[in-house]
PDB file of N, CA and C in Angstrom:
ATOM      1  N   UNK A   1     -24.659-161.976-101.999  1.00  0.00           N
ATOM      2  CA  UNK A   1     -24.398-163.059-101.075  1.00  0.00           C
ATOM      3  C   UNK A   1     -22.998-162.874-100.513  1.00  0.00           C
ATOM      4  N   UNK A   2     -22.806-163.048 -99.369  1.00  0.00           N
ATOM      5  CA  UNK A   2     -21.653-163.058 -98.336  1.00  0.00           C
ATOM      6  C   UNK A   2     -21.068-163.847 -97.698  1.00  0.00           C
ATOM      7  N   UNK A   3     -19.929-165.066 -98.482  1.00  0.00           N
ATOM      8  CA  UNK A   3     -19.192-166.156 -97.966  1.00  0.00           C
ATOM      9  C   UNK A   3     -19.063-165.846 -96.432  1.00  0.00           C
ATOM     10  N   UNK A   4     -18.448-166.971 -95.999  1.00  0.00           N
ATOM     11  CA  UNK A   4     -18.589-166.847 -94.804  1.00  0.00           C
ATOM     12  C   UNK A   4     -17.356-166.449 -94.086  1.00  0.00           C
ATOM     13  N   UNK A   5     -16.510-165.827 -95.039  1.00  0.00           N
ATOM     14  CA  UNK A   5     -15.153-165.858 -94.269  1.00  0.00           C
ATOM     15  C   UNK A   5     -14.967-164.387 -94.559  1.00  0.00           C
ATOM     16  N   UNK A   6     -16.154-163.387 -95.272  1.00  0.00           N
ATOM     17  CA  UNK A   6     -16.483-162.102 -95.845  1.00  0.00           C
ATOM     18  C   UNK A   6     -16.122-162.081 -97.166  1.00  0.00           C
ATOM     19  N   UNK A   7     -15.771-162.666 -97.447  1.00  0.00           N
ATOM     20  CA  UNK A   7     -15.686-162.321 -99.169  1.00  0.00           C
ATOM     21  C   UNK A   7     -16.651-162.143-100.025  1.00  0.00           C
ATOM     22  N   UNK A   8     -17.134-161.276-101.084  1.00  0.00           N
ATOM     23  CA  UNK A   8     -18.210-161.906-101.884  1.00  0.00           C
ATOM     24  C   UNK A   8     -18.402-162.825-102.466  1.00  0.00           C
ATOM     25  N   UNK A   9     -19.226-162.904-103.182  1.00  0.00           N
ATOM     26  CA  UNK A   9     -19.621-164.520-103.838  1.00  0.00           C
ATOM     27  C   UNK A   9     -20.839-164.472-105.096  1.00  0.00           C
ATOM     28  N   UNK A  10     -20.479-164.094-106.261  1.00  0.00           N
ATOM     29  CA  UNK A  10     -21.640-164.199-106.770  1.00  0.00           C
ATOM     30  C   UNK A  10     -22.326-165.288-107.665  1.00  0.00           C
ATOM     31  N   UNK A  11     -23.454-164.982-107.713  1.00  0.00           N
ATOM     32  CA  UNK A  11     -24.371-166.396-107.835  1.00  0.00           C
ATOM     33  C   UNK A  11     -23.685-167.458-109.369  1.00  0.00           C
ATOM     34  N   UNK A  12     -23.052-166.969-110.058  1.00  0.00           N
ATOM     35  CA  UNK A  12     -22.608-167.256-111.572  1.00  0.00           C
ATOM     36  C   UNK A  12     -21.927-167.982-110.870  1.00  0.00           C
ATOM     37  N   UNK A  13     -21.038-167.481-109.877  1.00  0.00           N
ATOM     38  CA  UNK A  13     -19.676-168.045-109.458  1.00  0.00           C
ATOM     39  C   UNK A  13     -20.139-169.262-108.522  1.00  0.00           C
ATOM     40  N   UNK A  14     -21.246-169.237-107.797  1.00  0.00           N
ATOM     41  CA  UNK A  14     -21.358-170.615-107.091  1.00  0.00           C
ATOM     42  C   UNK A  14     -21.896-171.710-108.149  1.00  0.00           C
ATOM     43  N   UNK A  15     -22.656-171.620-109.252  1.00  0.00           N
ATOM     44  CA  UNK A  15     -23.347-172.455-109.878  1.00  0.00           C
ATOM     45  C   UNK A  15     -22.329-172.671-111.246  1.00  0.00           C
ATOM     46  N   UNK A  16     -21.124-171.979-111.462  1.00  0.00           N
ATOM     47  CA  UNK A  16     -20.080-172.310-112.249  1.00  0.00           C
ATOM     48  C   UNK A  16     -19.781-173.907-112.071  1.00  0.00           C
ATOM     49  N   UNK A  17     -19.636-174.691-113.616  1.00  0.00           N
ATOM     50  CA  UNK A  17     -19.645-174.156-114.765  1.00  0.00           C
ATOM     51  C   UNK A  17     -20.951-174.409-115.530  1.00  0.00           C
ATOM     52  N   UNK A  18     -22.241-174.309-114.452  1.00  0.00           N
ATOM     53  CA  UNK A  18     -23.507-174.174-114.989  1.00  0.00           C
ATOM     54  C   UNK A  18     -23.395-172.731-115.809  1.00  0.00           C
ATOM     55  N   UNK A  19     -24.249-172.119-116.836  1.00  0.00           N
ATOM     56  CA  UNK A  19     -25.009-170.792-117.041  1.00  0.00           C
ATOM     57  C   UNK A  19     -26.131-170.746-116.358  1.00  0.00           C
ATOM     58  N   UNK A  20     -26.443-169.280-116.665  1.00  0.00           N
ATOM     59  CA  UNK A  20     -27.617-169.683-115.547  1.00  0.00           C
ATOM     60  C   UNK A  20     -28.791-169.563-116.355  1.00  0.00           C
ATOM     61  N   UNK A  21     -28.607-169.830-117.820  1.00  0.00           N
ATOM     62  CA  UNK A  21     -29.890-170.247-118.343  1.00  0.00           C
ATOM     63  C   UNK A  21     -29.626-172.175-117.777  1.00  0.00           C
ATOM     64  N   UNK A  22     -28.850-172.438-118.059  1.00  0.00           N
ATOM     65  CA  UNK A  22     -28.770-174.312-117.925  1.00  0.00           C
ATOM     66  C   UNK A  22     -29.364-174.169-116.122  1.00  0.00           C
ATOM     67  N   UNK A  23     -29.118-173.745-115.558  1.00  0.00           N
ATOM     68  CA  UNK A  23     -29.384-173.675-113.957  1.00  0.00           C
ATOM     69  C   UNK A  23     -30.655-173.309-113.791  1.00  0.00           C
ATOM     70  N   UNK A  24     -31.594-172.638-114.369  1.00  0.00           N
ATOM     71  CA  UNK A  24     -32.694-172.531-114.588  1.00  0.00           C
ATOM     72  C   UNK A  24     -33.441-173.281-115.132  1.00  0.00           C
ATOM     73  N   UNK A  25     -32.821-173.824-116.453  1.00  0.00           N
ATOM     74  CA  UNK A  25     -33.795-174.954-116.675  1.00  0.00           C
ATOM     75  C   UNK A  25     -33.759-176.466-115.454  1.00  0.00           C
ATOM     76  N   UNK A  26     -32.391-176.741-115.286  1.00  0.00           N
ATOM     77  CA  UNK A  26     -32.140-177.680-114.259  1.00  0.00           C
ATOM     78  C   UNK A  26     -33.173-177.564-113.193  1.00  0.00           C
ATOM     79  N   UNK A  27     -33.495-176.108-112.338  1.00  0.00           N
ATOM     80  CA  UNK A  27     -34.761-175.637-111.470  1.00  0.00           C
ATOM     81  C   UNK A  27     -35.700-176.016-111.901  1.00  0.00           C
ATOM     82  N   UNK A  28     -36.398-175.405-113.054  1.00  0.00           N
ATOM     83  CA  UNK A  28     -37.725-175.348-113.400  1.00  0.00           C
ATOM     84  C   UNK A  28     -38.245-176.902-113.634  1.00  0.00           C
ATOM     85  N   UNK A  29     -37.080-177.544-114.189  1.00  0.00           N
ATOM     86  CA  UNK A  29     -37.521-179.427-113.957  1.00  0.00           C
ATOM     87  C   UNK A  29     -37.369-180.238-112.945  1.00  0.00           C
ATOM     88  N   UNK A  30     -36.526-179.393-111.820  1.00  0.00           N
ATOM     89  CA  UNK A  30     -36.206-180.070-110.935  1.00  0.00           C
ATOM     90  C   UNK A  30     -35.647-181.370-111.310  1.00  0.00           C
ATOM     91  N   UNK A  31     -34.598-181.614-112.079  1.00  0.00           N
ATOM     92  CA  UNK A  31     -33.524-182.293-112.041  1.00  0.00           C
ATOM     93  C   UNK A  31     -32.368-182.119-111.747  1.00  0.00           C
ATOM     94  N   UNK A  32     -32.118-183.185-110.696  1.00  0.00           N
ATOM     95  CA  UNK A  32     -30.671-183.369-110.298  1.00  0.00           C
ATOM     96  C   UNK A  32     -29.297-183.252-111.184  1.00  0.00           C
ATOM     97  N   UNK A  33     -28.670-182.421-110.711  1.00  0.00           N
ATOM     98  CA  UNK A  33     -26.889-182.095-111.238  1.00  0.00           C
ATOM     99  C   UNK A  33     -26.190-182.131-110.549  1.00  0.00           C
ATOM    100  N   UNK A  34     -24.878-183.280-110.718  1.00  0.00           N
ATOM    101  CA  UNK A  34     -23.568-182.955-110.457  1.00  0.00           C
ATOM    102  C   UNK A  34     -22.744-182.522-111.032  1.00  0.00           C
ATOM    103  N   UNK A  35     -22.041-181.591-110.633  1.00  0.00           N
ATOM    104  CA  UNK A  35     -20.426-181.194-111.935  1.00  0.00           C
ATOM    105  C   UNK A  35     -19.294-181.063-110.839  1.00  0.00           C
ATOM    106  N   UNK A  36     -18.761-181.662-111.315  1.00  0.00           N
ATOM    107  CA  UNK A  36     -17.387-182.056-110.839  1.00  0.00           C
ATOM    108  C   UNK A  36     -16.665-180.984-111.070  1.00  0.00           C
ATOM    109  N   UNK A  37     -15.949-180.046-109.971  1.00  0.00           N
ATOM    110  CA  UNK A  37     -15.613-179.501-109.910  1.00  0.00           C
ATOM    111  C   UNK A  37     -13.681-179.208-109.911  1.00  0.00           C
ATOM    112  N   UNK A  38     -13.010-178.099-110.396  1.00  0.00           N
ATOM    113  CA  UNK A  38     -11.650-178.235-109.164  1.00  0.00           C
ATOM    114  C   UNK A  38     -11.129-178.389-108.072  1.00  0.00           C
ATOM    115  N   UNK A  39     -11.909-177.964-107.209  1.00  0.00           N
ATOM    116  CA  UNK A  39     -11.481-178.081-105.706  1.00  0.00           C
ATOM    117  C   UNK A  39     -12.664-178.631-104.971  1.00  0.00           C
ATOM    118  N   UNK A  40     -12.785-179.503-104.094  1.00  0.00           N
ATOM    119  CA  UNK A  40     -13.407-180.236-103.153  1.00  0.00           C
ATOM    120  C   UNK A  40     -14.044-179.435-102.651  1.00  0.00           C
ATOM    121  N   UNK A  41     -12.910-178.474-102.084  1.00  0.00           N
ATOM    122  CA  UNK A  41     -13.776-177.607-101.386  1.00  0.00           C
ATOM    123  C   UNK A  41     -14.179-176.114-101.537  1.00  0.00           C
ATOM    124  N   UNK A  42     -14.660-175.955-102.491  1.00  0.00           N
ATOM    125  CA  UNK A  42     -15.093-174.887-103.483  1.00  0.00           C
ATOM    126  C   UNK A  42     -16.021-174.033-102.265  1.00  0.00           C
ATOM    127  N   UNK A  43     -16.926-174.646-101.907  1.00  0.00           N
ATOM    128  CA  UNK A  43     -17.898-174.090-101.072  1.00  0.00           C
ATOM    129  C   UNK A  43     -17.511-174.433 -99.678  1.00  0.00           C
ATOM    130  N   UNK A  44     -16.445-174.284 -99.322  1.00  0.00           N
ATOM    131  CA  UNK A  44     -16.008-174.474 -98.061  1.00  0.00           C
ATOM    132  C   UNK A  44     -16.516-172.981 -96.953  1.00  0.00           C
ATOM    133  N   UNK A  45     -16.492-172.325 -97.516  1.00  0.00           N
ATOM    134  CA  UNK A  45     -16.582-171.131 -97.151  1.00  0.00           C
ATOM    135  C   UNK A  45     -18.043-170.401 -97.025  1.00  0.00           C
ATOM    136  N   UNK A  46     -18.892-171.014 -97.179  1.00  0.00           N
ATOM    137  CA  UNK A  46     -20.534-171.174 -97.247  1.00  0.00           C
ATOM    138  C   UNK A  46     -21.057-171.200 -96.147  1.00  0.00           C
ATOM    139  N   UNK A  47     -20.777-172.581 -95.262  1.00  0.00           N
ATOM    140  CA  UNK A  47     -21.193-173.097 -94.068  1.00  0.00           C
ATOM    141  C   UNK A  47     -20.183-173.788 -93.792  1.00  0.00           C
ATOM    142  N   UNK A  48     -20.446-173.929 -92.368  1.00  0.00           N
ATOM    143  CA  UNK A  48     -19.402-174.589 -91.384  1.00  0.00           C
ATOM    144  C   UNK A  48     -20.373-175.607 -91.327  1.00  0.00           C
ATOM    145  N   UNK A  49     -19.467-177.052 -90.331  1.00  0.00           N
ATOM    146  CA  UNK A  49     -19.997-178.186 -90.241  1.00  0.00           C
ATOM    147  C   UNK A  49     -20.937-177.732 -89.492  1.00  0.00           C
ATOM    148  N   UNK A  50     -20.502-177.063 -88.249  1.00  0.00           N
ATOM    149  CA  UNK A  50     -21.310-176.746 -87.189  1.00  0.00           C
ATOM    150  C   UNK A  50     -22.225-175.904 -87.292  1.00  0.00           C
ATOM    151  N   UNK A  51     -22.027-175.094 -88.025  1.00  0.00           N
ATOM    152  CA  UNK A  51     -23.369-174.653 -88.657  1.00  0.00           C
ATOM    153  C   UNK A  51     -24.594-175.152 -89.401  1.00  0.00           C
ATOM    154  N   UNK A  52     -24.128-176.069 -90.314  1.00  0.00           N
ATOM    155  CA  UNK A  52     -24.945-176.918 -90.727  1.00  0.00           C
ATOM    156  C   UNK A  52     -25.573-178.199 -89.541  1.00  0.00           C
ATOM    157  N   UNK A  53     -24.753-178.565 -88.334  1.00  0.00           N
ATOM    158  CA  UNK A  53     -25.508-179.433 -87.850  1.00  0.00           C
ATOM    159  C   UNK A  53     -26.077-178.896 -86.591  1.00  0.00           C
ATOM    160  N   UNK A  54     -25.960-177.371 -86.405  1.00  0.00           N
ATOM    161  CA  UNK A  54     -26.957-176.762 -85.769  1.00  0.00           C
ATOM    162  C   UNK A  54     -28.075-176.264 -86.403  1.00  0.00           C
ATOM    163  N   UNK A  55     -28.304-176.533 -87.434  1.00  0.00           N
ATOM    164  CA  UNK A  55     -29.354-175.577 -87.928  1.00  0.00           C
ATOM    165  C   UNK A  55     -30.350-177.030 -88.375  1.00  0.00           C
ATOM    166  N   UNK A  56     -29.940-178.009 -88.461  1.00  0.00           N
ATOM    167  CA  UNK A  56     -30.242-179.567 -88.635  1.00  0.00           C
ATOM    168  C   UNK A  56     -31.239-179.576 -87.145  1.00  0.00           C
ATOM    169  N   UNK A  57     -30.005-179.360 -85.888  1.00  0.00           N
ATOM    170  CA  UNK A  57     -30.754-180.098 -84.401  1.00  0.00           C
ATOM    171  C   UNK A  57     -31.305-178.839 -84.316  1.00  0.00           C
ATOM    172  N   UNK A  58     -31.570-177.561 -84.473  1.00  0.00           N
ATOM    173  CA  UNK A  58     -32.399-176.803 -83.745  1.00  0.00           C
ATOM    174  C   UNK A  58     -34.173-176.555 -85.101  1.00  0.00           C
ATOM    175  N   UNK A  59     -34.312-177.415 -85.602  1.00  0.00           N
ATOM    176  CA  UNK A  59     -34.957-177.638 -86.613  1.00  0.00           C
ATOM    177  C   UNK A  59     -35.107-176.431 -88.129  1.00  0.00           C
ATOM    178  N   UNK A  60     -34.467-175.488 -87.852  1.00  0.00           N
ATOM    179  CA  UNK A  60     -34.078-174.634 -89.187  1.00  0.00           C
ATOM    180  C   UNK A  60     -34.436-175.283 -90.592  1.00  0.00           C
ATOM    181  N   UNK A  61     -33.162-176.211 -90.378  1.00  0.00           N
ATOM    182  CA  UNK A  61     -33.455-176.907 -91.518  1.00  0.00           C
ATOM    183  C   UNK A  61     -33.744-178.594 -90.874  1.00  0.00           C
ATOM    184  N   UNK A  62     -35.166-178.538 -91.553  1.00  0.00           N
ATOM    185  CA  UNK A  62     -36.187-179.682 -91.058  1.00  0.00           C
ATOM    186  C   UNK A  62     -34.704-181.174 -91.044  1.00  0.00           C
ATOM    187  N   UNK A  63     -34.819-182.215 -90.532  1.00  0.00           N
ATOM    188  CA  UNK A  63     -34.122-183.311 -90.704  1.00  0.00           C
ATOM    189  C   UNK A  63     -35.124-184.101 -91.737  1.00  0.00           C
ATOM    190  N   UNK A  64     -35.812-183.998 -92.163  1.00  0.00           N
ATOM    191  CA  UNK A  64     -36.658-184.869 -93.157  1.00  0.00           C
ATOM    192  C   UNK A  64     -36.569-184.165 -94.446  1.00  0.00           C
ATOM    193  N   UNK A  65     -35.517-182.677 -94.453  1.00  0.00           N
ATOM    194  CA  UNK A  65     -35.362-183.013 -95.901  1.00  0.00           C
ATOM    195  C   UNK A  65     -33.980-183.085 -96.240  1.00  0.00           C
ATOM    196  N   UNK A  66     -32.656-183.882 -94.835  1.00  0.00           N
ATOM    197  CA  UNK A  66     -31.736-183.963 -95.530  1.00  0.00           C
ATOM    198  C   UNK A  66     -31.719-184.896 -95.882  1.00  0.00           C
ATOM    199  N   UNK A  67     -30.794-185.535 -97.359  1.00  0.00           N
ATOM    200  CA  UNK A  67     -30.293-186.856 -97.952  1.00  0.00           C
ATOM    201  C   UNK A  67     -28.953-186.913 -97.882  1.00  0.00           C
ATOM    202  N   UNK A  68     -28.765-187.998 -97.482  1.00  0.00           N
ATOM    203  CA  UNK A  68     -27.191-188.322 -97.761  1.00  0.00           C
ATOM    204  C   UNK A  68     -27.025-189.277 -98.954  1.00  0.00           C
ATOM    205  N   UNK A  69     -26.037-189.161 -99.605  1.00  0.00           N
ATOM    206  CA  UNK A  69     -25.659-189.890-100.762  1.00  0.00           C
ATOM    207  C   UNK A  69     -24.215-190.435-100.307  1.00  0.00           C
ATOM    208  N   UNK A  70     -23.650-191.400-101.299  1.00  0.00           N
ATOM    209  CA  UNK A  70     -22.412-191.958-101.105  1.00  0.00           C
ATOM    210  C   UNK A  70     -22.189-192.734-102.373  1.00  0.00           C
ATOM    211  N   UNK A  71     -20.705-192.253-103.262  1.00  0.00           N
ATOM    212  CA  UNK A  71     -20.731-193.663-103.920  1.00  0.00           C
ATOM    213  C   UNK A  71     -22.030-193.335-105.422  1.00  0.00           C
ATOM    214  N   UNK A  72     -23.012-192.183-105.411  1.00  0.00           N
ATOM    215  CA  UNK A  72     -23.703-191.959-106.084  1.00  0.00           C
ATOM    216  C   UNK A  72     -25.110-192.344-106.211  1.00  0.00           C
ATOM    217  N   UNK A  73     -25.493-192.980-104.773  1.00  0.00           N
ATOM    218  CA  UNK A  73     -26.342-193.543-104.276  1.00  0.00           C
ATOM    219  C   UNK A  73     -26.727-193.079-103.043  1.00  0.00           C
ATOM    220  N   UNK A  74     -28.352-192.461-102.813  1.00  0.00           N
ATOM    221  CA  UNK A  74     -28.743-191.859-101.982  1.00  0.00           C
ATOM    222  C   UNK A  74     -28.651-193.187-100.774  1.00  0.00           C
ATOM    223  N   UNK A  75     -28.452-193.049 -99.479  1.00  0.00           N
ATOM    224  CA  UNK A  75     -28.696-193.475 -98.423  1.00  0.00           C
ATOM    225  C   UNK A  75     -30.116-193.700 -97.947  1.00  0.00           C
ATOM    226  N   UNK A  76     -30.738-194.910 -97.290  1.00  0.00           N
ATOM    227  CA  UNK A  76     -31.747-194.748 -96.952  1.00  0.00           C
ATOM    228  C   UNK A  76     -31.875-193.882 -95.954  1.00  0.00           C
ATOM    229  N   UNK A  77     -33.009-193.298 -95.064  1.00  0.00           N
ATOM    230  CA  UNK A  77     -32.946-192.371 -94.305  1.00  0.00           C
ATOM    231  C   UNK A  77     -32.955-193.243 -92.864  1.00  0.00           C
ATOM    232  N   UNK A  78     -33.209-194.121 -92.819  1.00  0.00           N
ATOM    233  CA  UNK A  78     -33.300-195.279 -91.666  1.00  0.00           C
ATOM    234  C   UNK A  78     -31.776-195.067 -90.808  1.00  0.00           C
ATOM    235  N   UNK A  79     -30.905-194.980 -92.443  1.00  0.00           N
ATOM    236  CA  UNK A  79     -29.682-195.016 -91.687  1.00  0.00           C
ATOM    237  C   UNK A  79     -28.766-193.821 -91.187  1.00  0.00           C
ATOM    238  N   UNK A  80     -29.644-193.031 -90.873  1.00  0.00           N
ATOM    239  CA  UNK A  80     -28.978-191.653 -90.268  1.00  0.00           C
ATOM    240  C   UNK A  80     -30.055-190.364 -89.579  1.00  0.00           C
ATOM    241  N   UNK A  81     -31.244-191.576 -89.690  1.00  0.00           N
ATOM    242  CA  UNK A  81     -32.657-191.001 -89.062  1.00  0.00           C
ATOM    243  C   UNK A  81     -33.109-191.676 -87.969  1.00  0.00           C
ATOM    244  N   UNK A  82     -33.824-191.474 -86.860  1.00  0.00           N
ATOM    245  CA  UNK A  82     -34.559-192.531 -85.938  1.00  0.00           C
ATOM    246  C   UNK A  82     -35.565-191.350 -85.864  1.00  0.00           C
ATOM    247  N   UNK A  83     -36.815-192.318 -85.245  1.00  0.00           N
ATOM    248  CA  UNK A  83     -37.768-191.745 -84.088  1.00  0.00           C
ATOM    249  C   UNK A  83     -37.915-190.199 -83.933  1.00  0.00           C
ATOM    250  N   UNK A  84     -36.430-190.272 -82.439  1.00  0.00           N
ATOM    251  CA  UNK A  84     -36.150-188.933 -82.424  1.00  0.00           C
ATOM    252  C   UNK A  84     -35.416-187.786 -82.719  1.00  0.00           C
ATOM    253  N   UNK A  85     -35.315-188.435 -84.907  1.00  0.00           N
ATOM    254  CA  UNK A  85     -34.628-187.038 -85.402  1.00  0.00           C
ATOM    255  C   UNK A  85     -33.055-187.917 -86.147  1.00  0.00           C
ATOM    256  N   UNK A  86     -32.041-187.117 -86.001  1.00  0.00           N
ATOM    257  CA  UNK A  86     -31.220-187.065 -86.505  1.00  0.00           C
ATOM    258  C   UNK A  86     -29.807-187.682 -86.062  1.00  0.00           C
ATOM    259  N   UNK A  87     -29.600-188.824 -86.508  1.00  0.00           N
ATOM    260  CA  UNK A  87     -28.141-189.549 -85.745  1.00  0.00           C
ATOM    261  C   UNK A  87     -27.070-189.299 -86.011  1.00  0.00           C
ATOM    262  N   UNK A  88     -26.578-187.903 -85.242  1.00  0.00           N
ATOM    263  CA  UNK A  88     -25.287-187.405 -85.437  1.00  0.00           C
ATOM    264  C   UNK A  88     -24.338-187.729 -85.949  1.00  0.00           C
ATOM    265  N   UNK A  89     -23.782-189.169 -85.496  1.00  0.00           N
ATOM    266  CA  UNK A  89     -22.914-189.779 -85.402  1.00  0.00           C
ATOM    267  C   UNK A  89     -22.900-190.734 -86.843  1.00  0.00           C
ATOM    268  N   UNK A  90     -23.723-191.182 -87.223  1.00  0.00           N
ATOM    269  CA  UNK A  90     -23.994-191.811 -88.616  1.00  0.00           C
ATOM    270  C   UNK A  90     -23.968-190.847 -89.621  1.00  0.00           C
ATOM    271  N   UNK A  91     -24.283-189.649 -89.411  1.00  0.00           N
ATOM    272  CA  UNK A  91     -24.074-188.600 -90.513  1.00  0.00           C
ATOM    273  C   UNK A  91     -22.892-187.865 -90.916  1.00  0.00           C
ATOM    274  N   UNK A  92     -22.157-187.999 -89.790  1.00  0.00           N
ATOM    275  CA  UNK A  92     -20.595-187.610 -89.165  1.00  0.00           C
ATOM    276  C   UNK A  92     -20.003-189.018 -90.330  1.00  0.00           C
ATOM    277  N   UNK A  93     -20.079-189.981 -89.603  1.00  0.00           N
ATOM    278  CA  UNK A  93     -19.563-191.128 -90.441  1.00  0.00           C
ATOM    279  C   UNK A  93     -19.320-191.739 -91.761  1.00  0.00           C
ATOM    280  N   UNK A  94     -20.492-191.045 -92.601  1.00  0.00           N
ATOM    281  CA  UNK A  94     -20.705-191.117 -94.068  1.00  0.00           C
ATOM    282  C   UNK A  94     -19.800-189.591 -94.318  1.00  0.00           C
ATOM    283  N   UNK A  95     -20.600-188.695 -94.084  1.00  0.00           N
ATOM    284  CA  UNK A  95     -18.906-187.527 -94.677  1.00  0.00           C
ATOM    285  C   UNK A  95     -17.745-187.698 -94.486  1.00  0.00           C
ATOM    286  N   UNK A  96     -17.649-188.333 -93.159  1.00  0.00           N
ATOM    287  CA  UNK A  96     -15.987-188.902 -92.833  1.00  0.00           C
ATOM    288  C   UNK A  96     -15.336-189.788 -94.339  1.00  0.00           C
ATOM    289  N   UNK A  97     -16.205-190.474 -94.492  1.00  0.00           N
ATOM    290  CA  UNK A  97     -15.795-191.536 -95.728  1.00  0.00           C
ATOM    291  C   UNK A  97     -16.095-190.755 -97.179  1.00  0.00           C
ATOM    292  N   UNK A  98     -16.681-190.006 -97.255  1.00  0.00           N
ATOM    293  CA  UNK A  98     -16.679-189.323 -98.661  1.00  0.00           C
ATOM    294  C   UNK A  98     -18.177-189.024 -99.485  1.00  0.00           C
ATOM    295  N   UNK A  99     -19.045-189.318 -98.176  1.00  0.00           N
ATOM    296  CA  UNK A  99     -20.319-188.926 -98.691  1.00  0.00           C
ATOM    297  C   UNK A  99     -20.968-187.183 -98.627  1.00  0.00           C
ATOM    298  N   UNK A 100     -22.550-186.978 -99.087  1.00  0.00           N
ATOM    299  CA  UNK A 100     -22.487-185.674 -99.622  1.00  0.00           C
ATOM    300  C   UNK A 100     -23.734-185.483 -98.812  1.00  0.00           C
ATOM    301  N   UNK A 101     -23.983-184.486 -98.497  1.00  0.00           N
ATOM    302  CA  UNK A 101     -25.214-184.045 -97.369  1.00  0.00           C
ATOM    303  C   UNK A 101     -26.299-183.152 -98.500  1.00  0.00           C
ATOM    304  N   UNK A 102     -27.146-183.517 -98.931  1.00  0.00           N
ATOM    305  CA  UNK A 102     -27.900-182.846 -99.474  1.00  0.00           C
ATOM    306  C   UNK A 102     -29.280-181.821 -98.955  1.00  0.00           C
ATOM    307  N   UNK A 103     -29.598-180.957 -98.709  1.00  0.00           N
ATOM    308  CA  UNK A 103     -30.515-180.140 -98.308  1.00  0.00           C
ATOM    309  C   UNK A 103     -31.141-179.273 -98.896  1.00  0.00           C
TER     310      UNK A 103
END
């Protein structure tokens, strides 16, 4: 795998301080993990905003399977979903304040 700024990146090192037997089982049950990390922005270097909210509007990655959380509490989807798709600006607004984009 190839950060985005060229550096490598290997998989131990993104799922640190999982093992990747614990990361596997976490998969195979599909249960949710957070670990609190050192730096905020650990995975800064992954994706860009704009990358992520182009790949959102050009349907890549579907808008019905992102979640936003905040606070430790998923968001309803009402509030950053309509009709037609994805409300930029409400999704902008919750990361502004400290929420987490899940995909």
């Amino acid at each position: 795998m190839r950060a985005q700024d060229g550096a490598s990146a290997s998989f131990a090192g993104l799922i640190a301080p999982l093992s990747m037997a614990e990361f596997r089982t976490l998969l195979r049950t599909r249960t949710p993990c957070h670990v609190n990390g050192p730096a905020a922005d650990r995975y800064a270097g992954l994706a860009s905003w704009n990358g992520l909210m182009d790949a959102l509007q050009s349907g890549v990655i579907p808008v019905r399977k992102l979640r936003l959380s905040q606070g430790s509490k998923i968001l309803p989807a009402a509030f950053y979903r309509d009709a037609n798709g994805l409300r930029a600006t409400s999704l902008e607004a919750v990361m502004r304040s400290g929420g987490s984009a899940i995909v």
